[in-house]
Structure formats: C-alpha cells, structure tokens
Protein backbone atom coordinates (compact mmCIF):
# COMPACT_ATOMS: atom_id res chain seq x y z
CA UNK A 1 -98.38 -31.94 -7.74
CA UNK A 2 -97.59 -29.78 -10.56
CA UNK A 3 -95.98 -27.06 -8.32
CA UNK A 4 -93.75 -29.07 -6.23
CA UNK A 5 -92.12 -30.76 -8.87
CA UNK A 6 -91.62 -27.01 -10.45
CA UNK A 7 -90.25 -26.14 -6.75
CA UNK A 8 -87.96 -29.00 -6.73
CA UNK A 9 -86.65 -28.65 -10.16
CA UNK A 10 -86.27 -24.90 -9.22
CA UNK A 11 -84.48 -25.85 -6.27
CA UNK A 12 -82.44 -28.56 -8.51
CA UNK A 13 -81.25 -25.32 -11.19
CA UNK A 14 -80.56 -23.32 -8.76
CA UNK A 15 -77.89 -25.54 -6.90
CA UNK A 16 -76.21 -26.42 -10.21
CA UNK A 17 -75.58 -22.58 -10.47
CA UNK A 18 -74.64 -22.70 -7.37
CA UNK A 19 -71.46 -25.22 -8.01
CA UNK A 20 -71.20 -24.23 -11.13
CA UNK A 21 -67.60 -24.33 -12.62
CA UNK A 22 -67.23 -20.82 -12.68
CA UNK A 23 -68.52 -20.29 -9.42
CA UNK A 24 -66.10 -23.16 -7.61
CA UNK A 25 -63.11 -22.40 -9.29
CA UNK A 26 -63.34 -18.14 -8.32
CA UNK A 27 -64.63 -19.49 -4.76
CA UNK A 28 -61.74 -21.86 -4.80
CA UNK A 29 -59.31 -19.59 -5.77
CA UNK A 30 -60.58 -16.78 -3.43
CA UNK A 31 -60.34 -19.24 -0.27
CA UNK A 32 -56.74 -20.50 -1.26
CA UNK A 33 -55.52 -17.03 -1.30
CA UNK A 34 -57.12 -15.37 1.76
CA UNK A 35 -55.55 -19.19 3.82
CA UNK A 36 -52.47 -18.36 2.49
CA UNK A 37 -52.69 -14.64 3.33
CA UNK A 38 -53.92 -15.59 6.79
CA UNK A 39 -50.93 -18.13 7.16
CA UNK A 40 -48.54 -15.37 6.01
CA UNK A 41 -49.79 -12.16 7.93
CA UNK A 42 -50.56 -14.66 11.24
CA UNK A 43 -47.87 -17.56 11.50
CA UNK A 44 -45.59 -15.68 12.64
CA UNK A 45 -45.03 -15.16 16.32
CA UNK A 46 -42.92 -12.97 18.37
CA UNK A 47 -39.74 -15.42 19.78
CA UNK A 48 -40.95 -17.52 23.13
CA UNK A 49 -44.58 -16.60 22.53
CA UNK A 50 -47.40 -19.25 21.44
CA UNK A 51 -49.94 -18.21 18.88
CA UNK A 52 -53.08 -17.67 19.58
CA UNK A 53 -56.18 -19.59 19.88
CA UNK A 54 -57.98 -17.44 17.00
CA UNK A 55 -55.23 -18.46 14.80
CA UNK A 56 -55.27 -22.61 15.49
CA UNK A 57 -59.09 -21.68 15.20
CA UNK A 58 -58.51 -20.07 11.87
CA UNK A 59 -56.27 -23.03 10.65
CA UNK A 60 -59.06 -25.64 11.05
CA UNK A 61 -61.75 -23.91 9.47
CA UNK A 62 -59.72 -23.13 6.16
CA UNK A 63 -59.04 -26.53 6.01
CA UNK A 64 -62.40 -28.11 7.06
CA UNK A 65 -64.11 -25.79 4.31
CA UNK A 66 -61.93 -26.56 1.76
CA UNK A 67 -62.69 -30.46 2.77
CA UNK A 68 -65.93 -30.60 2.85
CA UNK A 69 -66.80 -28.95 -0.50
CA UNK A 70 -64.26 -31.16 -1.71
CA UNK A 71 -66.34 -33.86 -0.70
CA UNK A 72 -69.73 -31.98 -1.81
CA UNK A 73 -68.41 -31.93 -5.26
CA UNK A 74 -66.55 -35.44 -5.49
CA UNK A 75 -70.16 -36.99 -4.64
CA UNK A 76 -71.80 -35.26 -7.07
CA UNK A 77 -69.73 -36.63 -9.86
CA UNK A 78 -69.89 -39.83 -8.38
CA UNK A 79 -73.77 -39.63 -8.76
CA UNK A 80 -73.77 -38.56 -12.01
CA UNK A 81 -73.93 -40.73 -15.05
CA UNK A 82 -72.20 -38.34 -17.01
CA UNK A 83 -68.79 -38.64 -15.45
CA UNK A 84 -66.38 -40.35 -18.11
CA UNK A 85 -63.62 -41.25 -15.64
CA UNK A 86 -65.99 -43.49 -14.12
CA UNK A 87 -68.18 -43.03 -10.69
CA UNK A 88 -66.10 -44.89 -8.34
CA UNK A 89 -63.37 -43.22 -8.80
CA UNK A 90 -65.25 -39.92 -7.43
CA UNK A 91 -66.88 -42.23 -4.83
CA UNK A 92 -62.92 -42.92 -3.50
CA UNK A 93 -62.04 -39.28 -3.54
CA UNK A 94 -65.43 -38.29 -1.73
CA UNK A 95 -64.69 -40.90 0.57
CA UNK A 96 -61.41 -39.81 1.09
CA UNK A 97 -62.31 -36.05 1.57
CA UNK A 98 -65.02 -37.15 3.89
CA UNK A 99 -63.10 -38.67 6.23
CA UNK A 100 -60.57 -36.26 6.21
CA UNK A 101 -63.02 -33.62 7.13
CA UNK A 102 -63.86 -35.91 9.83
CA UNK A 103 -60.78 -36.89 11.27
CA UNK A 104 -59.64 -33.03 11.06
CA UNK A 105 -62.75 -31.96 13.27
CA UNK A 106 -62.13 -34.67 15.62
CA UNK A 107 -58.33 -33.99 16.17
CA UNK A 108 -59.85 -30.23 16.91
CA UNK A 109 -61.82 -30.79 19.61
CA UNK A 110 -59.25 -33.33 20.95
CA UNK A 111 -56.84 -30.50 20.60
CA UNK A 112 -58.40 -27.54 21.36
CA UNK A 113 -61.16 -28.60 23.93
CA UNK A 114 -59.73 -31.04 25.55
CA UNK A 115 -56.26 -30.02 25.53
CA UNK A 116 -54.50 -33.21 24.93
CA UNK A 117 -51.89 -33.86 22.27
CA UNK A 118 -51.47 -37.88 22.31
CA UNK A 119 -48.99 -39.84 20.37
CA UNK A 120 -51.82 -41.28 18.33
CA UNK A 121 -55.11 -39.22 18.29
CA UNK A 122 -58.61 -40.18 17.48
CA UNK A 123 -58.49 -38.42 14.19
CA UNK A 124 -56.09 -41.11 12.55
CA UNK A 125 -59.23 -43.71 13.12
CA UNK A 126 -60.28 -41.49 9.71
CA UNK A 127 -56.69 -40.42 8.46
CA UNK A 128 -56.46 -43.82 7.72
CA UNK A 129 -59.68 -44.73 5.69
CA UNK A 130 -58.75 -41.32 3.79
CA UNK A 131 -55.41 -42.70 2.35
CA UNK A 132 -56.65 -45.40 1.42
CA UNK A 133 -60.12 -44.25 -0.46
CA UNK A 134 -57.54 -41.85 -2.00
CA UNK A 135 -55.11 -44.43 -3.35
CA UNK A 136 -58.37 -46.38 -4.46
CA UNK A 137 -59.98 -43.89 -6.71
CA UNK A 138 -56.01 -42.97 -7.78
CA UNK A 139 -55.73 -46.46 -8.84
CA UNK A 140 -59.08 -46.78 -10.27
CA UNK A 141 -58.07 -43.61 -12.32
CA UNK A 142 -54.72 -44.74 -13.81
CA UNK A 143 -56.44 -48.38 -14.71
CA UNK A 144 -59.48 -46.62 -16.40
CA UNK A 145 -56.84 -44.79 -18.62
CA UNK A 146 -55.24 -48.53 -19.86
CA UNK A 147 -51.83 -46.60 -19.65
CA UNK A 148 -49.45 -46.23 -22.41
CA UNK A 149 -46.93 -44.15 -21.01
CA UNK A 150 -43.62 -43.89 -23.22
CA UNK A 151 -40.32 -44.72 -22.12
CA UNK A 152 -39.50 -40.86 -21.66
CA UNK A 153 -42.81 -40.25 -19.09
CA UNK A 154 -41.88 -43.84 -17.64
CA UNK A 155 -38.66 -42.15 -16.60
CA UNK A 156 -40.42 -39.22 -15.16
CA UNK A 157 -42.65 -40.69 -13.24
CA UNK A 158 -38.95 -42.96 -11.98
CA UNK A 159 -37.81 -39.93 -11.29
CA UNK A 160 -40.32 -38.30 -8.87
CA UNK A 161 -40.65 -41.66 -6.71
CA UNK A 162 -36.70 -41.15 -6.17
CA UNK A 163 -36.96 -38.03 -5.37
CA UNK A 164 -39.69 -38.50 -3.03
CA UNK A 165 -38.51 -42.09 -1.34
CA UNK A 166 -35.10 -40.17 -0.82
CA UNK A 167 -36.68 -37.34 0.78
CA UNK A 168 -39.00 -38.96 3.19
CA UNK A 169 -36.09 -41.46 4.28
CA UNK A 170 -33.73 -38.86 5.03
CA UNK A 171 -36.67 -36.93 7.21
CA UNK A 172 -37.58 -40.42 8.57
CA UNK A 173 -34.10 -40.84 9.67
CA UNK A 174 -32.56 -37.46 10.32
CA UNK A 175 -30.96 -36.63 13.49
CA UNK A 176 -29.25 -33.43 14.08
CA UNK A 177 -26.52 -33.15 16.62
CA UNK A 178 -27.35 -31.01 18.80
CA UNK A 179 -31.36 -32.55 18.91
CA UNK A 180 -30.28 -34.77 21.27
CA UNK A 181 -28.47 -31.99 23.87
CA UNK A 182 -30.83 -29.38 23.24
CA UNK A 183 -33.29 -30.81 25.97
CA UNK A 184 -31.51 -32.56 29.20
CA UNK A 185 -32.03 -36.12 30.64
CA UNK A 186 -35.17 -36.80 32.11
CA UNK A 187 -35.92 -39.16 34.77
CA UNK A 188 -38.94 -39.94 33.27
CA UNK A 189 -40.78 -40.59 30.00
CA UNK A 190 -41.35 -37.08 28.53
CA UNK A 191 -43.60 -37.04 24.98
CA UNK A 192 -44.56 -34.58 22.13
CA UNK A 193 -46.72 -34.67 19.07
CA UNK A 194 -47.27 -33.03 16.40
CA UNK A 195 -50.57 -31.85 15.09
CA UNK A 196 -52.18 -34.70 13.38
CA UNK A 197 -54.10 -33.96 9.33
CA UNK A 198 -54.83 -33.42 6.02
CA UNK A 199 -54.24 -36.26 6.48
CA UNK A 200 -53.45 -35.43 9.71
CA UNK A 201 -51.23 -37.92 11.13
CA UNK A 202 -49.47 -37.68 14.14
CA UNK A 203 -45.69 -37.19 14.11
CA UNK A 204 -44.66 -38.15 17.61
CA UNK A 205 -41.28 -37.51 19.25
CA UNK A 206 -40.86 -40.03 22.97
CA UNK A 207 -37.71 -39.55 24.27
CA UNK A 208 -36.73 -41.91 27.16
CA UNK A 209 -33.16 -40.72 28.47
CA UNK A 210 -33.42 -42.50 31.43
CA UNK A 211 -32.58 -46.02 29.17
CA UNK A 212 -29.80 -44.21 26.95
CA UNK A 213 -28.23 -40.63 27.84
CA UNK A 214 -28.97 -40.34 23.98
CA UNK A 215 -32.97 -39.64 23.98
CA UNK A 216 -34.62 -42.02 21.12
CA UNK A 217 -36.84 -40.03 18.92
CA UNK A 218 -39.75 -42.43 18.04
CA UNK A 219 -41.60 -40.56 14.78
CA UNK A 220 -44.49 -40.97 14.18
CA UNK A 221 -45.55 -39.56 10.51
CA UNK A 222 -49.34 -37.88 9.98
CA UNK A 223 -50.84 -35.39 7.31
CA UNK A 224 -51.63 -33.75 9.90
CA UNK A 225 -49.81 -34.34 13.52
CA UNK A 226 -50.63 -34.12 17.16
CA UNK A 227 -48.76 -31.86 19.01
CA UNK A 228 -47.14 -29.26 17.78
CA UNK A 229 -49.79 -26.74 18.40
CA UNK A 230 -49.88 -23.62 19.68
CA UNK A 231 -52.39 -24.30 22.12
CA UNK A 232 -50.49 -26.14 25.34
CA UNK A 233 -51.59 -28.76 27.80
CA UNK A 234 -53.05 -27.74 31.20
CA UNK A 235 -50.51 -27.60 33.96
CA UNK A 236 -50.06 -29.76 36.37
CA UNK A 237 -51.74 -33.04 36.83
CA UNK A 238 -53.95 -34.40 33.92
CA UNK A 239 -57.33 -33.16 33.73
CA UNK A 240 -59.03 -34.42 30.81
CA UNK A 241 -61.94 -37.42 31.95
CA UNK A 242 -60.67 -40.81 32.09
CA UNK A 243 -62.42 -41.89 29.06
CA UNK A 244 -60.42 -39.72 27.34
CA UNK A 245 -56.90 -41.11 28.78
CA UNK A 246 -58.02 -44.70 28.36
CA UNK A 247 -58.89 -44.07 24.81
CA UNK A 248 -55.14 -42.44 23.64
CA UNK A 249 -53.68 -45.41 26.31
CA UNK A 250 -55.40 -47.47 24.11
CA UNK A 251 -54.51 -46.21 20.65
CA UNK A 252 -50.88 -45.56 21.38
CA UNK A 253 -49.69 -48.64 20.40
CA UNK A 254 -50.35 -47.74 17.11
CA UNK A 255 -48.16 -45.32 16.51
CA UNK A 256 -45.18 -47.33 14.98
CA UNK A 257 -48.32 -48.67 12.88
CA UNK A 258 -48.86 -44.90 11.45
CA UNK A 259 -45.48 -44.07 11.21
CA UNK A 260 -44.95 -46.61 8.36
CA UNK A 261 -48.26 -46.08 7.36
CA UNK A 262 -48.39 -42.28 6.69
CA UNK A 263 -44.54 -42.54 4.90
CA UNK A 264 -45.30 -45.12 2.63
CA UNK A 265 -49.20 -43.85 1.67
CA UNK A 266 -47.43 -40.39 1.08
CA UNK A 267 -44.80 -41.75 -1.33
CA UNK A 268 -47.48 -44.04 -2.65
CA UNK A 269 -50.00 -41.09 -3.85
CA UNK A 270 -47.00 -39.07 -4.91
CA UNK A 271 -46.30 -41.71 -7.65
CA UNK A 272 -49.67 -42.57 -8.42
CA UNK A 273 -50.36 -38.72 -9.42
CA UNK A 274 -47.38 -38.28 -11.20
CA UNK A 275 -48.58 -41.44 -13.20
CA UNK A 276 -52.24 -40.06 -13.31
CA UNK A 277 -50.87 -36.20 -14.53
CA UNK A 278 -49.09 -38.06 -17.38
CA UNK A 279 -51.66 -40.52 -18.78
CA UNK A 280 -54.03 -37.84 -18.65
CA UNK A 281 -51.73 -35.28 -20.20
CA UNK A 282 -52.98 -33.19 -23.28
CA UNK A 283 -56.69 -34.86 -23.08
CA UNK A 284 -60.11 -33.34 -23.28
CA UNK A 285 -59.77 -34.07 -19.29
CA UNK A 286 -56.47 -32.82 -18.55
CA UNK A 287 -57.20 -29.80 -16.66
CA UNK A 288 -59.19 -31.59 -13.92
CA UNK A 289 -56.49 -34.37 -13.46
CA UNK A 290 -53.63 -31.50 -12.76
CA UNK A 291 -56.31 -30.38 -10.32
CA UNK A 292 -56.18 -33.63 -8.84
CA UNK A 293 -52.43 -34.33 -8.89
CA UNK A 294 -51.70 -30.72 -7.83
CA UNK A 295 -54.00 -31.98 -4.52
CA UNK A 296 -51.74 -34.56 -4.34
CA UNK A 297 -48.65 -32.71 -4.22
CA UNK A 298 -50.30 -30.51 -1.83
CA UNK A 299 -50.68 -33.47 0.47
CA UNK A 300 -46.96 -34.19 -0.05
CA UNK A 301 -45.62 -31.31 0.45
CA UNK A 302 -47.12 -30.35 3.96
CA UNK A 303 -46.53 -33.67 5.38
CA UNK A 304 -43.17 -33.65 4.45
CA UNK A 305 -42.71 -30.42 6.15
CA UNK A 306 -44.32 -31.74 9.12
CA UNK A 307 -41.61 -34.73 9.34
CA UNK A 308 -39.01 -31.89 8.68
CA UNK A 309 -40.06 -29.56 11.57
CA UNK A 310 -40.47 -32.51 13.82
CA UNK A 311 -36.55 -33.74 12.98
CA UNK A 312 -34.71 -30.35 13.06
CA UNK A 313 -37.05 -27.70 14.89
CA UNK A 314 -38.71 -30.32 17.63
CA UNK A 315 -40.15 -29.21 20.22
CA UNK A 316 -39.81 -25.64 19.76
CA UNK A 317 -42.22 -25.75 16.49
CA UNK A 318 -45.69 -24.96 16.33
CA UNK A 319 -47.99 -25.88 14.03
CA UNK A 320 -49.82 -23.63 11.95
CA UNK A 321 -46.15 -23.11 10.29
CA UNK A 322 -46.74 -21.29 6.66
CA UNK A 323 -46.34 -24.76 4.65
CA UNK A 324 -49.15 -26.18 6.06
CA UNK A 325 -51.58 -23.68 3.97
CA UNK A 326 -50.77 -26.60 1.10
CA UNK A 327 -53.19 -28.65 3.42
CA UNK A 328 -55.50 -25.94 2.01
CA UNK A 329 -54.62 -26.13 -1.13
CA UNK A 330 -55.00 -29.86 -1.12
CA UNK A 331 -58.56 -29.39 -0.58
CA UNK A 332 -59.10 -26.55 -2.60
CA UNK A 333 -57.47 -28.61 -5.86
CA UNK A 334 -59.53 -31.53 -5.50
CA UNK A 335 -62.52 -29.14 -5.30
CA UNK A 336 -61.40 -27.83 -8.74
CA UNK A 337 -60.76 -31.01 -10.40
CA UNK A 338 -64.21 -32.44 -9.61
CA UNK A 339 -65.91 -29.50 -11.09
CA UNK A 340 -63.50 -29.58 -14.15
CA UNK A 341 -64.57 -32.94 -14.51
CA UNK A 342 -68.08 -32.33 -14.17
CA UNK A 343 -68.24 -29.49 -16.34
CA UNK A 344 -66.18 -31.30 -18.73
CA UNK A 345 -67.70 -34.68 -18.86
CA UNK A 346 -71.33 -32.56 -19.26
CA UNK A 347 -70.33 -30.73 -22.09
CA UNK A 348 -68.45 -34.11 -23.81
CA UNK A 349 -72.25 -36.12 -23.36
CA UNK A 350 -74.34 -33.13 -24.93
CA UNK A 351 -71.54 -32.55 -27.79
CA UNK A 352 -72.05 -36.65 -28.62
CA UNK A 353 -76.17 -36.65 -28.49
CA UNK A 354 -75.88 -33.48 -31.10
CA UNK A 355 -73.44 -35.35 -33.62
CA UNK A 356 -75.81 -38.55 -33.60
C-alpha cells in the first residue's frame, strides 16, 4: 500500500517538473520559433507550383501541438484550487483549446485524406464551441476583475474595437476590380474554400456567373478556412464516399451562418482581451493575462489575413501563407499564460499560509 502511493506521488512530482513554468515557457518558446522558421524557409513556392504535402503536414502538427498542451495546461489550472482567477475561467479556455485541437484534426483528414475542400467543413461543428468557450472564460475573466478601467484605458480599449470593426468590414466587403475578370464566366456553379482553423473557419468564395456576368463572391469567414490548400482535389468526377458528400451537402447551408459568426466572434475576443490586458495591467497576474491577450491577437491576426487573401489573392492563394504561423502562436501564448498563472497563483497561496 505503502509503495504505490510513494509510486503515485513519484509519478505526481515528476509531472509537475515536467510542466513546470520554466520548462513550458523554453518549450513554448522553442516550438514558436522553429513554426515560424518552418513557415519562413517552406511557404514559399516557386510561381504555378503547389506546396507540398510534407509542408500542409508540417502546418497541422505545429498547430495541433501547440493546441493540445494548451489544453493540457488550461485543465490543470482549472483543477486546481489554487488558481485565483477562478477555475471556470480555465475550464472555458481548456474547452476552447480542446475543441480547437479537435476541429483542426478533423478539417485534416477531411483535407488531406479525403481530398475535399467544402464550403463548410466538419471541423466548424468544433470551431464553433471553441469561440464560444473562449468568449466565456474571457468574460468570466473581465467580471472576476469587477473592472475599474479609467476614462484614458476606456478609450483604448474604444480604440482597438474601431480599429478592428473597420478592418474586418472592409475585408468582409472588399472587391478588387479586376477579381471579378481575372477568372471567366462559367456555365456552371464553380466553388473554393479556404482552409478552415485556429479557429479554423471556412472562408468560402461561390461564384455563379451564369446569374450575373459579375461572379458574386459569397465569404465565408473561419480561423482556419477550407480550401485554400496546397493539396488539390482529385480530377475528374468526385470520388470521395457518399457519406462524405451528403454530410458537406448537408452542412453547406451554414455557411452564411459562419460567415457572421467567425467576423463578429473575432471582433468580439479582440475587445474582450484588450479589456482583459488592461484590468489586469501592472498586477501580481499580469504576465499571464498578456499571455492570454497576446493568444488573442494571434487569433486575430491570422484570421484576418485569411479574409484578406481570400478578397485580393483568391483563388491563386494557398494556405500555409507565413501569417498563419500566429495560429501557432495563438496556441503557444495560451500555453504560457496558464503556466504563468499556475506558477503564479502557487507561489501567491504558499506566500499567504507563511504570513498567517
């Protein structure tokens, strides 16, 4: 009896050493730099070639590491007593990274095994949930800190959601001359998505020139999109198994849905973490929370180059561009700010036993 529990507590030590803060944060650190080497060395292809398959491989699993220990370490906290931000708030994130992680792998095997790129994938089914469990332990964050923001921070945080809604309205609604006589009527209905992410989310160009001579770009927003990978579609008729047709049939109604969805949820979190990197400003926990809004950014910033490349490149982009190593990052942040927290919140619990 007396050895197992010394096996388990053994077993207990040595996986706090394992995520300890030292260890996560050089780990972290060491995994954003070799995704954004690999982006930078590998991104770049050779005019009318595709990248490879190694590289789209590559892509995923720097993201779907940096995910799932994100998750690892936002349920720890979330079991822990200790945490002084409160539990639920980590529950939301690990949520949120979870199904992420999830959605990711599934849009990679619909992608990559099955070739398909649909307007809406499978993979939103969890890009969803992950906004929202996001925004939930966001909110949960900013009402834990009873805010007190003064006028000059109020007008900062004013600022940023300008900044943002103006950006992601002029993406949503950006049309470049010459995207509509770049490709030639079709008689039929021709589509192309983007990769969907992290989150991903599927930005979807239809254009039906057999209604209008001017093809109608239908977007359809995503942290990570459908179809602007590098690997393409088999040629020719359809192949994939008619389960897998019915299924996109199915979802693609959606996509207006998502394309709403994704635009306001990005603006949303970009707000919320400016308000959260404020109120938490110059605090014992401050370091974590610029983890955590620095995530959030990340987020931002590669979907909004995602609605970019879909409005002025089109078709002829491929994802895997450079920018969307801040999908990476995004993971790699909130991986940083749990242990921050955790570390932190530790250290803040022994320091108050010892004074009383």
């Amino acid at each position: 009896m007396s050895s197992s529990l010394e096996k388990s507590s053994e077993k207990a030590s040595g996986l706090q050493s394992f995520l300890s803060v030292q260890t996560v944060i050089v780990a972290g650190i060491t995994w954003g730099v070799l995704a954004l080497l690999y982006f930078l060395l590998f991104s770049i292809s050779a005019p009318g070639e595709e990248r490879p398959l190694w590289y789209s491989i590559g892509t995923y699993i720097f993201e779907e590491v940096a995910y799932l220990g994100a998750a690892v370490l936002c349920f720890r906290n979330w079991r822990s007593p200790q945490i002084v931000s409160g539990r639920n708030v980590w529950l939301g994130f690990g949520l949120g990274m979870s199904c992420y992680f999830l959605g990711n792998l599934l849009f990679c095997y619909w992608e990559l095994v099955l070739h398909q790129e649909p307007i809406v994938s499978p993979g939103d089914l969890f890009f969803v949930p992950a906004y929202l469990f996001l925004a939930w332990g966001m909110i949960l964050a900013v009402i834990s800190r009873r805010l007190n923001l003064e006028v000059w921070q109020w007008a900062i945080v004013a600022a940023i959601a300008v900044a943002g809604i103006a950006l992601a309205v002029w993406l949503q609604v950006a049309s470049p001359d010459d995207a509509s006589s770049a490709t030639p009527p079709l008689p039929a209905v021709t589509t192309q998505v983007a990769k969907a992410t992290s989150p991903k989310k599927a930005i979807a160009a239809t254009k039906v020139p057999a209604v209008n001579k001017t093809a109608t770009v239908v977007k359809t927003a995503q942290a990570k999109p459908s179809a602007i990978k590098s690997q393409p579609a088999p040629t020719g008729e359809n192949q994939a198994p008619a389960w897998v047709i019915s299924v996109e049939k199915f979802l693609e109604p959606l996509g207006i849905f998502l394309d709403i969805f994704y635009v306001v949820s990005d603006i949303f979190l970009l707000i919320v973490a400016s308000t959260v990197l404020l109120a938490f400003w110059g605090g014992r926990f401050s370091q974590s929370w610029r983890m955590i809004a620095g995530a959030a950014f990340s987020y931002y910033v590669a979907d909004m180059w995602l609605k970019y490349a879909n409005a002025f490149i089109g078709k002829d982009y491929q994802s895997g561009g450079l920018l969307e190593v801040f999908w990476v990052f995004s993971g790699v942040l909130f991986a940083i700010g749990a242990v921050l927290e955790f570390d932190t919140s530790s250290r803040s619990r022994r320091t108050g036993r010892k004074r009383a």
